[in-house]
Structures are given as C-alpha cells and as structure tokens.
C-alpha atoms as a PDB file:
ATOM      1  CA  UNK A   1       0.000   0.000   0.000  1.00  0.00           C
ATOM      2  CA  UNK A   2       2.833   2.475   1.010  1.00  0.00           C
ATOM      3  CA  UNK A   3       4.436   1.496  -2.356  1.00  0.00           C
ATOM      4  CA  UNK A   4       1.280   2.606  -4.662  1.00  0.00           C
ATOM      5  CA  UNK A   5       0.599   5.477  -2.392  1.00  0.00           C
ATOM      6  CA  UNK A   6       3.703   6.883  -3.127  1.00  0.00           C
ATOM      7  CA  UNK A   7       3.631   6.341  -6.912  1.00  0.00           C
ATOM      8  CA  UNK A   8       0.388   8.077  -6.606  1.00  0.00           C
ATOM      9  CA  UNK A   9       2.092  11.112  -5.199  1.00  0.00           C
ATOM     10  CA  UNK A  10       4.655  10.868  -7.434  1.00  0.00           C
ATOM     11  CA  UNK A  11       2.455  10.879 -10.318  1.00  0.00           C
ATOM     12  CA  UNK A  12       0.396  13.916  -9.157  1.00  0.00           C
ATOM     13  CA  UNK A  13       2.457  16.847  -9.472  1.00  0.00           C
ATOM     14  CA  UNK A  14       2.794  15.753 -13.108  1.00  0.00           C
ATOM     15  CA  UNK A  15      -1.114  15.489 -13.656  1.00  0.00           C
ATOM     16  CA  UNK A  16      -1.182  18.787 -12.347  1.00  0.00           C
ATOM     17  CA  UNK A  17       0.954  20.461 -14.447  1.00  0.00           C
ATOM     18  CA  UNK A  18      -0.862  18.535 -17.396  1.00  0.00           C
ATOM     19  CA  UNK A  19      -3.893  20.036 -15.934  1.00  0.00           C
ATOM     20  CA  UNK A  20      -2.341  23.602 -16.173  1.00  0.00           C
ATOM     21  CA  UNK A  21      -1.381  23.420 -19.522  1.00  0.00           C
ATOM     22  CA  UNK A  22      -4.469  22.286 -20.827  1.00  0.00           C
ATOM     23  CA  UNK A  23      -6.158  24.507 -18.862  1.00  0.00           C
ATOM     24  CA  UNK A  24      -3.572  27.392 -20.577  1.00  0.00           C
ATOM     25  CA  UNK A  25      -4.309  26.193 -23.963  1.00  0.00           C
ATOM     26  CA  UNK A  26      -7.955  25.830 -23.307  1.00  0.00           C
ATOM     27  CA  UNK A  27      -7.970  29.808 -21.980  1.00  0.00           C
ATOM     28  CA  UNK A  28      -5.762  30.571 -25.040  1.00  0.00           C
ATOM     29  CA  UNK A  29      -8.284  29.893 -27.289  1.00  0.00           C
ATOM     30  CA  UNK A  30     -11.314  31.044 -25.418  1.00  0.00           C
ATOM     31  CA  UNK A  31      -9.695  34.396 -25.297  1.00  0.00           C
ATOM     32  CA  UNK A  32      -8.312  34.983 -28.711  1.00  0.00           C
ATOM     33  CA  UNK A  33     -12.302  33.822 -29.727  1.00  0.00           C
ATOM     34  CA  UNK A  34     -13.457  36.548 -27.120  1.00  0.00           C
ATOM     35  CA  UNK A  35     -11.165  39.063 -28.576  1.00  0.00           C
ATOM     36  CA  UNK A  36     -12.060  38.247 -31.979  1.00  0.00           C
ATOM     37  CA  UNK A  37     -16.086  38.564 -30.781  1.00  0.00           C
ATOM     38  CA  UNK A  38     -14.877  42.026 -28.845  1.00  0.00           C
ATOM     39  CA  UNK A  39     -13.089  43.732 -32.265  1.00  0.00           C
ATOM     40  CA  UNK A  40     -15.974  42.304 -34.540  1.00  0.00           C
ATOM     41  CA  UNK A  41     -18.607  43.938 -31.671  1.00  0.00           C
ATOM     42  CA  UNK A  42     -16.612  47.082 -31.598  1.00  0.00           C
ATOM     43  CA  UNK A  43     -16.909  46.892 -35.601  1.00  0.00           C
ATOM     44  CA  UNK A  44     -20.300  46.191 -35.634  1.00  0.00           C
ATOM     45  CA  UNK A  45     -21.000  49.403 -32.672  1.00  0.00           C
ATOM     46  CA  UNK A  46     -19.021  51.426 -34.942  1.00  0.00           C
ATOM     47  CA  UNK A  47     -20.695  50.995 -38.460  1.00  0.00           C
ATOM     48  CA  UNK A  48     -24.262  51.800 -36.126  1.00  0.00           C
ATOM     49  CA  UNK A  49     -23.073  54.299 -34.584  1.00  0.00           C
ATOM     50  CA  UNK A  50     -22.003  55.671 -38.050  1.00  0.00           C
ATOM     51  CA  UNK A  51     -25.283  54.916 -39.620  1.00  0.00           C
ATOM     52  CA  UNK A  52     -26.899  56.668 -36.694  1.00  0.00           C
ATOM     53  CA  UNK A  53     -25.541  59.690 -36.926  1.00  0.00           C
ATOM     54  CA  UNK A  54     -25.672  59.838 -40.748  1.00  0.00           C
ATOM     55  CA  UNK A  55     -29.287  58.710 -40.265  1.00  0.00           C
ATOM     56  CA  UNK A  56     -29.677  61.767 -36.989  1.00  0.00           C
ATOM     57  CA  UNK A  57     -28.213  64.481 -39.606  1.00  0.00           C
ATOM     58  CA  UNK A  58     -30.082  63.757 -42.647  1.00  0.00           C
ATOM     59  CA  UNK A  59     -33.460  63.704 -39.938  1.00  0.00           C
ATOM     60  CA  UNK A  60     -32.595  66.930 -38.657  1.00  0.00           C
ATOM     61  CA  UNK A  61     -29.950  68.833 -41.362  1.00  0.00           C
ATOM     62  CA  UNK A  62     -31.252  70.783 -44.356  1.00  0.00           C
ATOM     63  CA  UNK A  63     -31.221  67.833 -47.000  1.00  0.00           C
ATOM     64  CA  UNK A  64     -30.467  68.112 -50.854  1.00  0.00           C
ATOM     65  CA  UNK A  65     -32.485  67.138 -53.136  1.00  0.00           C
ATOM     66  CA  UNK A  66     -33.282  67.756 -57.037  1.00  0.00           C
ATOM     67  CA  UNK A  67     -35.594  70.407 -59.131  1.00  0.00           C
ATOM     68  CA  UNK A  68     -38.028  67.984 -61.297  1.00  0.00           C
ATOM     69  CA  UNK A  69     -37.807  70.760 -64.059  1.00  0.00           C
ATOM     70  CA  UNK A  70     -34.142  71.744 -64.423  1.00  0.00           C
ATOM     71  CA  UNK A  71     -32.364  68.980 -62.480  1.00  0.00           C
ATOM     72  CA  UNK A  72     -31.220  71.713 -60.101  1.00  0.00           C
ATOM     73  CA  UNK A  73     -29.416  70.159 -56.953  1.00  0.00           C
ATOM     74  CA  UNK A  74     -29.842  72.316 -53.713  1.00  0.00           C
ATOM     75  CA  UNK A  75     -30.513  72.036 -50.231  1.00  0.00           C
ATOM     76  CA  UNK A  76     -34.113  72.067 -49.085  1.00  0.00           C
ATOM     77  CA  UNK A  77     -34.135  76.051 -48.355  1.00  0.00           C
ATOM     78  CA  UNK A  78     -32.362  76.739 -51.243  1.00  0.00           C
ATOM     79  CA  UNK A  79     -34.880  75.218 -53.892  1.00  0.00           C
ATOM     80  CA  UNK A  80     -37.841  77.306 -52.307  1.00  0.00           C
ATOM     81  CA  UNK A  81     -35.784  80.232 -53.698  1.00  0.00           C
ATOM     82  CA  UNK A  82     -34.896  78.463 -56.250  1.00  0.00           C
ATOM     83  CA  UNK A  83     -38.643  77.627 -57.870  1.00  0.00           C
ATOM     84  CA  UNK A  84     -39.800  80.957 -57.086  1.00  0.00           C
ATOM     85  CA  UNK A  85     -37.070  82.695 -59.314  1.00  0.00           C
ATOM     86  CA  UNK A  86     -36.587  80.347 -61.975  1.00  0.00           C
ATOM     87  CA  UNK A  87     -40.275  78.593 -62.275  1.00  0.00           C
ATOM     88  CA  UNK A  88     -42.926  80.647 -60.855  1.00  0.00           C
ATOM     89  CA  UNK A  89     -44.246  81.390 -64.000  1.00  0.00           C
ATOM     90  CA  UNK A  90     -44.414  78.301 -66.255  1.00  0.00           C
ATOM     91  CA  UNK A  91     -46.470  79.006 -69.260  1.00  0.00           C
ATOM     92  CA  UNK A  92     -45.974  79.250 -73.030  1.00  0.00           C
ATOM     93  CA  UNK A  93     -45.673  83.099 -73.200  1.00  0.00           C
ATOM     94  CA  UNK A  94     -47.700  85.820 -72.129  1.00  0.00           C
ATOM     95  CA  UNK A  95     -50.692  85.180 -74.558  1.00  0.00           C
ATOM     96  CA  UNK A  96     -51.350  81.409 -72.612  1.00  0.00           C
ATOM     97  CA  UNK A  97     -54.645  82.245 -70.977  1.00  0.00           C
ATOM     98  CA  UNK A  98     -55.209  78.785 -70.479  1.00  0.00           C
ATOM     99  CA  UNK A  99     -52.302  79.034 -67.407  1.00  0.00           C
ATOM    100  CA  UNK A 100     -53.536  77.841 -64.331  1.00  0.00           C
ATOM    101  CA  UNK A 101     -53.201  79.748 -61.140  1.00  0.00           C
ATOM    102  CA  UNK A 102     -51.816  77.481 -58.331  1.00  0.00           C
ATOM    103  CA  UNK A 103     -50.315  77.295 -54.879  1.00  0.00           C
ATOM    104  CA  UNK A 104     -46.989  76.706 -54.340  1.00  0.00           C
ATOM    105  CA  UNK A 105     -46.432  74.200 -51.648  1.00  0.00           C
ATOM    106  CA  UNK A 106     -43.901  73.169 -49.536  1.00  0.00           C
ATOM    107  CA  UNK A 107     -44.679  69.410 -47.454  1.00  0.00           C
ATOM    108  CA  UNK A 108     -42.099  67.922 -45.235  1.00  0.00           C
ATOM    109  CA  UNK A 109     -42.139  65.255 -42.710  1.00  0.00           C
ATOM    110  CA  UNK A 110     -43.146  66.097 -39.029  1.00  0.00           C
ATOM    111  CA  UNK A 111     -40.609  63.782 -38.578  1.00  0.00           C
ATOM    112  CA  UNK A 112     -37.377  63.128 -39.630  1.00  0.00           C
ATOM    113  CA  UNK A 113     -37.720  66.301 -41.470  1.00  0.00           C
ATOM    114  CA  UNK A 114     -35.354  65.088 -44.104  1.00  0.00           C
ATOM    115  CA  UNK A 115     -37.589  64.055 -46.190  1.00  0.00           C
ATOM    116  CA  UNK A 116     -39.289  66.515 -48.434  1.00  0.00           C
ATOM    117  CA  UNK A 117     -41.397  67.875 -51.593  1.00  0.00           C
ATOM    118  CA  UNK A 118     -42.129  71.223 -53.503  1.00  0.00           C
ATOM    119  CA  UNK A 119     -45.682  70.276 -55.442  1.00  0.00           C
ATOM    120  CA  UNK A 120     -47.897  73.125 -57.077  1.00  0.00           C
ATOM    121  CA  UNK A 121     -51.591  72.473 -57.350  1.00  0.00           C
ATOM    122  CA  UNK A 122     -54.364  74.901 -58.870  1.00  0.00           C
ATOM    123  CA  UNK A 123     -56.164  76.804 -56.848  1.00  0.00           C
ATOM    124  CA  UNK A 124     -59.567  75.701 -57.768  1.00  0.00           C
ATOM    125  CA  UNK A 125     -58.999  72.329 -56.823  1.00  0.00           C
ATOM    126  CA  UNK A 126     -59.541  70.660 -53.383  1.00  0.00           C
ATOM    127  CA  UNK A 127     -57.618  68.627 -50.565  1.00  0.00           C
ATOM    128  CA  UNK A 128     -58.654  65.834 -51.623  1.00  0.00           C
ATOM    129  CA  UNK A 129     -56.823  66.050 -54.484  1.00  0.00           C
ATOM    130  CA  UNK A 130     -53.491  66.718 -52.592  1.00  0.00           C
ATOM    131  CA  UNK A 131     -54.801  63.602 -50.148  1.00  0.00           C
ATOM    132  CA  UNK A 132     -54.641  61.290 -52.691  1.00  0.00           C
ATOM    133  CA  UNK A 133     -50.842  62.540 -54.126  1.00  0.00           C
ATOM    134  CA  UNK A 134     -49.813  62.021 -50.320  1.00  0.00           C
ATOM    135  CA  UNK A 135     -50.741  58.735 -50.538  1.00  0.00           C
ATOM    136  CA  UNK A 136     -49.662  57.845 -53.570  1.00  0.00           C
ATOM    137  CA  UNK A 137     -45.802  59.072 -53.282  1.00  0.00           C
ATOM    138  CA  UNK A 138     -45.581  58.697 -49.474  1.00  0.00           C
ATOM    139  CA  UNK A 139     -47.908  57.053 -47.414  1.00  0.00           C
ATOM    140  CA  UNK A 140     -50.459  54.247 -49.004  1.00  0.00           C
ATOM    141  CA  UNK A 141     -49.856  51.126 -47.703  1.00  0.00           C
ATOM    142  CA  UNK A 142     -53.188  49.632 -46.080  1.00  0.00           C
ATOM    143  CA  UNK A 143     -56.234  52.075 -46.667  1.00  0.00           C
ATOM    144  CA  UNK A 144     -55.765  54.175 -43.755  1.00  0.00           C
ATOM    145  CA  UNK A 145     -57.983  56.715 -42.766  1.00  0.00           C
ATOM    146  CA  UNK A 146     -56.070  60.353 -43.073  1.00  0.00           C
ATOM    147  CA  UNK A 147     -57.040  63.875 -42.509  1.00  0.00           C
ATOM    148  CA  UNK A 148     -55.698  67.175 -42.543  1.00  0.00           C
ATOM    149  CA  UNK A 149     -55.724  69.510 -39.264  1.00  0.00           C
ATOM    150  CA  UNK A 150     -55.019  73.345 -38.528  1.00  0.00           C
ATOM    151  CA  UNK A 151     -52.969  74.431 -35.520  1.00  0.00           C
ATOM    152  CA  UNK A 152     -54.892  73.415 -32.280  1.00  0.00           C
ATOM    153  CA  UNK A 153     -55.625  70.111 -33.553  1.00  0.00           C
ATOM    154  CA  UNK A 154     -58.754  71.625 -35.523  1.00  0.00           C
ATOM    155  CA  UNK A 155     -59.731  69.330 -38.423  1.00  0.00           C
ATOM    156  CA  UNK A 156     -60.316  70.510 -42.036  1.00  0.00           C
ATOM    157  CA  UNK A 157     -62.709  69.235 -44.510  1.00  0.00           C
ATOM    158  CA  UNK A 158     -61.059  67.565 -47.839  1.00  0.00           C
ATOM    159  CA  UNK A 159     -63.275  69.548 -49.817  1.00  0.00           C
ATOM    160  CA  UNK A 160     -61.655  72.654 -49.336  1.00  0.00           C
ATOM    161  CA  UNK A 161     -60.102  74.517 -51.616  1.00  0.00           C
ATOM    162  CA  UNK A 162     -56.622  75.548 -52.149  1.00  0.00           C
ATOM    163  CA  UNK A 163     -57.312  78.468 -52.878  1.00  0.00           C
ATOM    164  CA  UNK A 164     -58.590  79.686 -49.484  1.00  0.00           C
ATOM    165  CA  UNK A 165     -55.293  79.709 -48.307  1.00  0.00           C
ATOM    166  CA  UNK A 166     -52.874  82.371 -47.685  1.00  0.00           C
ATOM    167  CA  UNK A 167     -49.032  82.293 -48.863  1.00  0.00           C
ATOM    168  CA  UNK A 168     -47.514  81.394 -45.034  1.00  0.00           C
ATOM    169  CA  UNK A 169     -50.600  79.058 -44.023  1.00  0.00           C
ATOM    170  CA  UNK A 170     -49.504  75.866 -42.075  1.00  0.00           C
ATOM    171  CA  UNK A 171     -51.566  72.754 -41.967  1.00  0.00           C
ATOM    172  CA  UNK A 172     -51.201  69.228 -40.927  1.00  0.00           C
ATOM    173  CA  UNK A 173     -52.077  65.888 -43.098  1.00  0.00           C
ATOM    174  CA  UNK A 174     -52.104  63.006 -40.396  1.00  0.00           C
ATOM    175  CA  UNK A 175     -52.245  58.851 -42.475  1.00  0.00           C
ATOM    176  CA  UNK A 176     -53.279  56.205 -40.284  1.00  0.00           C
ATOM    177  CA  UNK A 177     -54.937  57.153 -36.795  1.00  0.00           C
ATOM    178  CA  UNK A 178     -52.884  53.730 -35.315  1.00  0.00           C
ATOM    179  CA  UNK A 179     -48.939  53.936 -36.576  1.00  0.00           C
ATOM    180  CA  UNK A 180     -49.302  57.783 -37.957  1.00  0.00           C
ATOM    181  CA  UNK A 181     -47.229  59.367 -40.336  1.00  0.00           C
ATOM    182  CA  UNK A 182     -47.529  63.294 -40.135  1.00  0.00           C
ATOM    183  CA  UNK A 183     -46.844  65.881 -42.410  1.00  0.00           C
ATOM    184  CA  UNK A 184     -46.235  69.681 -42.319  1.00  0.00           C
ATOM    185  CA  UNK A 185     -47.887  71.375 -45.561  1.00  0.00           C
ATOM    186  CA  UNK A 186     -47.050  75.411 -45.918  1.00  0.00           C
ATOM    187  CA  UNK A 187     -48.270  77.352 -47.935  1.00  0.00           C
ATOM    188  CA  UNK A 188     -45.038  79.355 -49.254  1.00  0.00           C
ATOM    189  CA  UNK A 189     -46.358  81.389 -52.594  1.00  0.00           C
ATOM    190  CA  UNK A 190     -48.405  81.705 -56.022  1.00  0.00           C
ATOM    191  CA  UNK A 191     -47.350  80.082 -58.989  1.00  0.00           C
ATOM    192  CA  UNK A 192     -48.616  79.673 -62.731  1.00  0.00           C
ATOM    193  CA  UNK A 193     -48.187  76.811 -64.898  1.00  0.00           C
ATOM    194  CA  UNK A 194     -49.296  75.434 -68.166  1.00  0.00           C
ATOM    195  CA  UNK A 195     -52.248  73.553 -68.121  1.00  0.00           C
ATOM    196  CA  UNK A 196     -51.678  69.700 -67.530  1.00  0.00           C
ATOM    197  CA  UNK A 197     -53.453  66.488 -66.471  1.00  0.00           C
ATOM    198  CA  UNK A 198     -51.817  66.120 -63.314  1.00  0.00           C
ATOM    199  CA  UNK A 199     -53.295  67.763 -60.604  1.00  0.00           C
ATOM    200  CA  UNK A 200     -50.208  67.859 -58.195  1.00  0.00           C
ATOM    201  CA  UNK A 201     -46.919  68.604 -59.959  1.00  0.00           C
ATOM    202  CA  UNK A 202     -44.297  67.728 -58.559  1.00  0.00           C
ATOM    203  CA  UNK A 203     -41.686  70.313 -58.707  1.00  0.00           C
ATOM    204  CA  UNK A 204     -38.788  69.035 -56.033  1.00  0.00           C
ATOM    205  CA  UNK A 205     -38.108  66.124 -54.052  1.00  0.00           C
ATOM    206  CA  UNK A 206     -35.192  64.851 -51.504  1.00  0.00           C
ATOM    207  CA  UNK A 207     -32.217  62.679 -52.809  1.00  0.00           C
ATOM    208  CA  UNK A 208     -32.577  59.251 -51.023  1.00  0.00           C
ATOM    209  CA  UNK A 209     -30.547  59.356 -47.722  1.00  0.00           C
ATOM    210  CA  UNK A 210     -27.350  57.550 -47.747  1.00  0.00           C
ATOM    211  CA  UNK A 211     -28.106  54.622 -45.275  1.00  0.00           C
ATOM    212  CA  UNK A 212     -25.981  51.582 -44.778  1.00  0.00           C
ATOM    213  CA  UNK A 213     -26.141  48.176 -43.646  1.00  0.00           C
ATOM    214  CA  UNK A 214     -25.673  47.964 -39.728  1.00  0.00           C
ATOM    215  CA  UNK A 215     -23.125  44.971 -40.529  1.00  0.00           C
ATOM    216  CA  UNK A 216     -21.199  45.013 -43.604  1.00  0.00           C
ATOM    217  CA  UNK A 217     -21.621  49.003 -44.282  1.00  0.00           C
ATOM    218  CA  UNK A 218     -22.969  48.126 -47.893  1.00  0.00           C
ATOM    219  CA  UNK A 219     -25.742  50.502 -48.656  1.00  0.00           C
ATOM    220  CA  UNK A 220     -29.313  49.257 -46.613  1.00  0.00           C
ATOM    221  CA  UNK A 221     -31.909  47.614 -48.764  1.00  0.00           C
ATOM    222  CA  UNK A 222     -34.266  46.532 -45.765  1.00  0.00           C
ATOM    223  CA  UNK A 223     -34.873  48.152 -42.716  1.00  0.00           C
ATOM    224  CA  UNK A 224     -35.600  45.353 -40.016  1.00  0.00           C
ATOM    225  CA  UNK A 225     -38.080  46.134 -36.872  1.00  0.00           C
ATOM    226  CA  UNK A 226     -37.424  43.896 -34.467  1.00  0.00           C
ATOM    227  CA  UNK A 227     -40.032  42.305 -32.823  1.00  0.00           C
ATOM    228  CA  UNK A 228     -39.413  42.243 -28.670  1.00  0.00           C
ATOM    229  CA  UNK A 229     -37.925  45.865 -28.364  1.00  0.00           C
ATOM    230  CA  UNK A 230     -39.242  47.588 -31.879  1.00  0.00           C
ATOM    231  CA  UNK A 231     -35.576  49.125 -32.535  1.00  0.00           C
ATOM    232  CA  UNK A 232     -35.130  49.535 -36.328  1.00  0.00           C
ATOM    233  CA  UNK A 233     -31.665  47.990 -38.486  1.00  0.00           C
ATOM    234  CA  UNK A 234     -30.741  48.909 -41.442  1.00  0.00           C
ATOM    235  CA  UNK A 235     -29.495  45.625 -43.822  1.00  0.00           C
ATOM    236  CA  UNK A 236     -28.174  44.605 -47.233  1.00  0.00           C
ATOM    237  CA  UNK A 237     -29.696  42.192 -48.877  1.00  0.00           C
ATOM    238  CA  UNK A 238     -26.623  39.611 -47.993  1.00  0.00           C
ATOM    239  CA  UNK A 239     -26.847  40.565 -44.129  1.00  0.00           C
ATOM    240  CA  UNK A 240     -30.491  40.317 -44.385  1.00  0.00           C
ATOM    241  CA  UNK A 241     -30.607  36.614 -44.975  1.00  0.00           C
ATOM    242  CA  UNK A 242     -28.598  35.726 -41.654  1.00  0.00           C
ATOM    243  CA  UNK A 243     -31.519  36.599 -39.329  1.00  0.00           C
ATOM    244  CA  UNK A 244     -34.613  35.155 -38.198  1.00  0.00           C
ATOM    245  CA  UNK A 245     -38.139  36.482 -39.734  1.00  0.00           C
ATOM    246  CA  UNK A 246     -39.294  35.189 -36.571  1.00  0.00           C
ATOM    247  CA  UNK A 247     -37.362  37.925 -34.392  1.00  0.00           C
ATOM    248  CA  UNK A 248     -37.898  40.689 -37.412  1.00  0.00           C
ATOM    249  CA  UNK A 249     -40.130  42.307 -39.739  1.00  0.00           C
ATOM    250  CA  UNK A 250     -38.291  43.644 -42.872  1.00  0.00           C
ATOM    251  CA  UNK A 251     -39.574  46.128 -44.907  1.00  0.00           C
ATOM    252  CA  UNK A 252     -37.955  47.891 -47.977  1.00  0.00           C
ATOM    253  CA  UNK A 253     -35.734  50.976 -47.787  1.00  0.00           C
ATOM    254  CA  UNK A 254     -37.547  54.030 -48.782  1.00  0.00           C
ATOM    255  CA  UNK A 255     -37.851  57.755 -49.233  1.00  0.00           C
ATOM    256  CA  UNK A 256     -40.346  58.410 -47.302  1.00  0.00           C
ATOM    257  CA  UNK A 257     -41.313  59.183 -44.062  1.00  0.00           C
ATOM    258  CA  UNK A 258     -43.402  55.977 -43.236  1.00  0.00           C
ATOM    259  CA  UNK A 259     -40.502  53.671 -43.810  1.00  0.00           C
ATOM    260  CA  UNK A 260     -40.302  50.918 -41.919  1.00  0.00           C
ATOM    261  CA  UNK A 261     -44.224  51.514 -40.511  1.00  0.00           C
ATOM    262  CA  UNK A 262     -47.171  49.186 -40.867  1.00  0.00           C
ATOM    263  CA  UNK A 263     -46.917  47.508 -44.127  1.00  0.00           C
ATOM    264  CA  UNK A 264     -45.132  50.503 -46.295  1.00  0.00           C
ATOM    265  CA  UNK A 265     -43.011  49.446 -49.273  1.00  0.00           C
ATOM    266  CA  UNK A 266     -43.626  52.529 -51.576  1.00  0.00           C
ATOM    267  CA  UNK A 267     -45.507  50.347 -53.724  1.00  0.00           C
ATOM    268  CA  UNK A 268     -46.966  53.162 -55.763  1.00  0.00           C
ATOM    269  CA  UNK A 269     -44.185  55.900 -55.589  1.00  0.00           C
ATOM    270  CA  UNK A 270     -43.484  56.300 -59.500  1.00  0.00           C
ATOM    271  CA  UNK A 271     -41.637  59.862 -58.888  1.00  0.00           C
ATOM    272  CA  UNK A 272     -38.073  58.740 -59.019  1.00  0.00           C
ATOM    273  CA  UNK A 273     -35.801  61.566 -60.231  1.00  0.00           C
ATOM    274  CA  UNK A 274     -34.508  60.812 -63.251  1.00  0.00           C
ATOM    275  CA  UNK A 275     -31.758  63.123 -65.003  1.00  0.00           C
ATOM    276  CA  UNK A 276     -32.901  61.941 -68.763  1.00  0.00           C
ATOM    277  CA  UNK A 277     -36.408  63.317 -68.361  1.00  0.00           C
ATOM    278  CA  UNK A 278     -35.020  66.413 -67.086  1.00  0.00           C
ATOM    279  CA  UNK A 279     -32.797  66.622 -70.290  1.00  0.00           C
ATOM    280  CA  UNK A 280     -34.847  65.651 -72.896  1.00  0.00           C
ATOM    281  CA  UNK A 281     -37.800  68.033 -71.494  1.00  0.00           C
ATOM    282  CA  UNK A 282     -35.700  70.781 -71.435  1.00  0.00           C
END
C-alpha cells in the first residue's frame, strides 16, 4: 500500500501540471475567440453608430435634393428660392390664358424632417386632391384613414379649396390614426403653370438618404423592426438573410417618411428623379 501510495504522489504533481497546460491552452483559445467577438462587436458598434448619426443628420440637417424641371441640386431652403425665381411662371408666353393659377407648396415630414417635396396644385382644386398625391408618393400602404388639421388640432374638410389659403398658411395631413405618419404642408407662394393632367406637380423632391447596412456598411436595402424591443436595423440584402423572420419584420428601404411603418413598401411611388427626363424636357 505504502508502495502505490507513493507512486500516486509521485504521479500527481505531473497530472497537475498537465492540468495547467491544458487549462492554458484551453484559456488561449477562449480568449483569442473573445477578442475576436470584442473587435468584430466594436466593428459592428461602430458601423451603427455611423449609420446613426448619418441617419440623426439627414433627420434633422437641411437635405439636398433635385428640381423635377431643371435637375437643379440644392438644399431644401435653397430650392424654395430656387422655384420661385426660376419657375414661378411656367407658361408658353404671355398670350397662354389657359395658365392655371396654383399654390406653391412646400410638405415635409413632421418627422425626420429630411424628407421633403415642392408640389404646385391649382387653386380651384380641393384637398382631396393633394390627399390622394400624399398617398400615392408617401404614405399608401393599407387604406388608412387620413385627414388634414389646422394648428390646435382643428380638423379641415377635404373639400376645401386651395385656394382659401394664404401664402404662409400651415396645416397638418395626419395617415393612419394607429402607426401615424404626419406631415407639415405650408403654404409658401403663387405660382402659374401650363395647363396639364396632373393635378399635383411635382416640382422638387429629396435625394434618397445615404443609409448603410448595420453589418457590412454596404448601402441598406431593408430596414428590419425587431419584434421584442421595436428598434429599427438597417441591412443589405446579404446581411439580411442571416436573421430570423421570426425575431424581425423587414420592410424595404424608402424615401419616405413611413418607412419601416405598418406595411409601407412605396408600392406606388413612381416619382423617381430621373436626369434623362429632365434633359430631354428641357
């Protein structure tokens, strides 16, 4: 017995120290996978952070955008200025009595404000005729209810007229009473055009922001809501496909204001600015 118990204690410093070392080895590589998880974390809090604040200025800054009728590119204070110098009066000379008189109108998102539009509309025609451009280039994605409201909350009837307004009116058009999407509508001069079939021209819009993918910092294709805190992501297409539609909703990137609510995916917004137009109706 003395005999084995002393092998036994001879043998145990030696397990020990076999212990250690795979114990070394073991924290080794448990480390070097930590600190490979801690850079590609701190990557991956960078590129958001980045994409946050990109997305924080474009919500907040004075955004570019384009002139539909010259190709212009200026800030959004700049084109008011803009239109009224260069396009106020748009008719084929000064014998066109069929020019129609219109309001000059300048819509923006209650929030982010970096999205934007310079439309005129005649004067004879009605809200409802400005409801239905809303909807078309911005907003329709379910058949929402929407109305448009004064200061004070006060509601106004879609049958009024455009006219009735004053140049430095401010109204409200409110789309879907559950996940709303506001706009601010002023009223900013008096314009004359040539007679057309559309109702609402559209004059000016916002570039697309610049938003990236949260994890390659490709540009976004999908924003992704998830579902147990309702934060929003911004993905590729690529980055997309590694997550779960069970723990997010994804939704197209937009330019609008209700991206990434309800069901929006700007089915029915046709008013892309294209460069070629510009040229060849110039």
């Amino acid at each position: 017995m003395e005999d084995g118990q002393e092998n036994c204690l001879g043998l145990l410093p030696l397990t020990l120290i076999a212990s250690a070392n795979n114990w070394k080895r073991s924290y080794s590589q448990v480390d070097s996978q930590i600190s490979a998880r801690r850079r590609q974390a701190i990557k991956s809090t960078k590129r958001i952070w980045e994409h946050q604040v990109a997305e924080e200025i474009f919500m907040t800054a004075n955004s570019s955008g384009n002139c539909y009728l010259c190709g212009a590119g200026l800030v959004k204070s700049a084109m008011k200025n803009h239109i009224l110098k260069f396009h106020k009066e748009d008719r084929d000379g000064k014998e066109d009595k069929d020019g129609q008189e219109c309001c000059l109108l300048k819509i923006e998102g209650v929030y982010p404000k970096g999205y934007w539009l310079y439309v005129d509309i005649p004067m004879g025609k009605t809200l409802a005729a400005l409801d239905s451009f809303l909807r078309k280039i911005w907003l329709e994605c379910c058949g929402h209810m929407s109305s448009f409201f004064l200061p004070r909350h006060l509601e106004i009837g879609k049958s009024r007229k455009l006219g009735s307004f004053a140049v430095g009116d401010c109204f409200e058009h409110h789309y879907d009473f559950g996940t709303t999407t506001e706009t601010v509508i002023t009223v900013i001069g008096n314009t004359t055009r040539k007679t057309q079939k559309s109702v609402v021209r559209l004059l000016a819009r916002n570039a697309p922001p610049a938003l990236k993918c949260e994890e390659c910092g490709k540009p976004a294709e999908y924003v992704g809501i998830c579902f147990n805190d309702g934060t929003e992501h911004m993905y590729c297409d690529n980055c997309c496909d590694e997550y779960d539609e069970n723990e997010f909703a994804f939704l197209p990137v937009t330019n609008s204001p209700r991206m990434g609510q309800c069901g929006y995916d700007g089915e029915f917004d046709c008013f892309e600015f294209d460069p070629e137009s510009v040229t060849q109706n110039s």
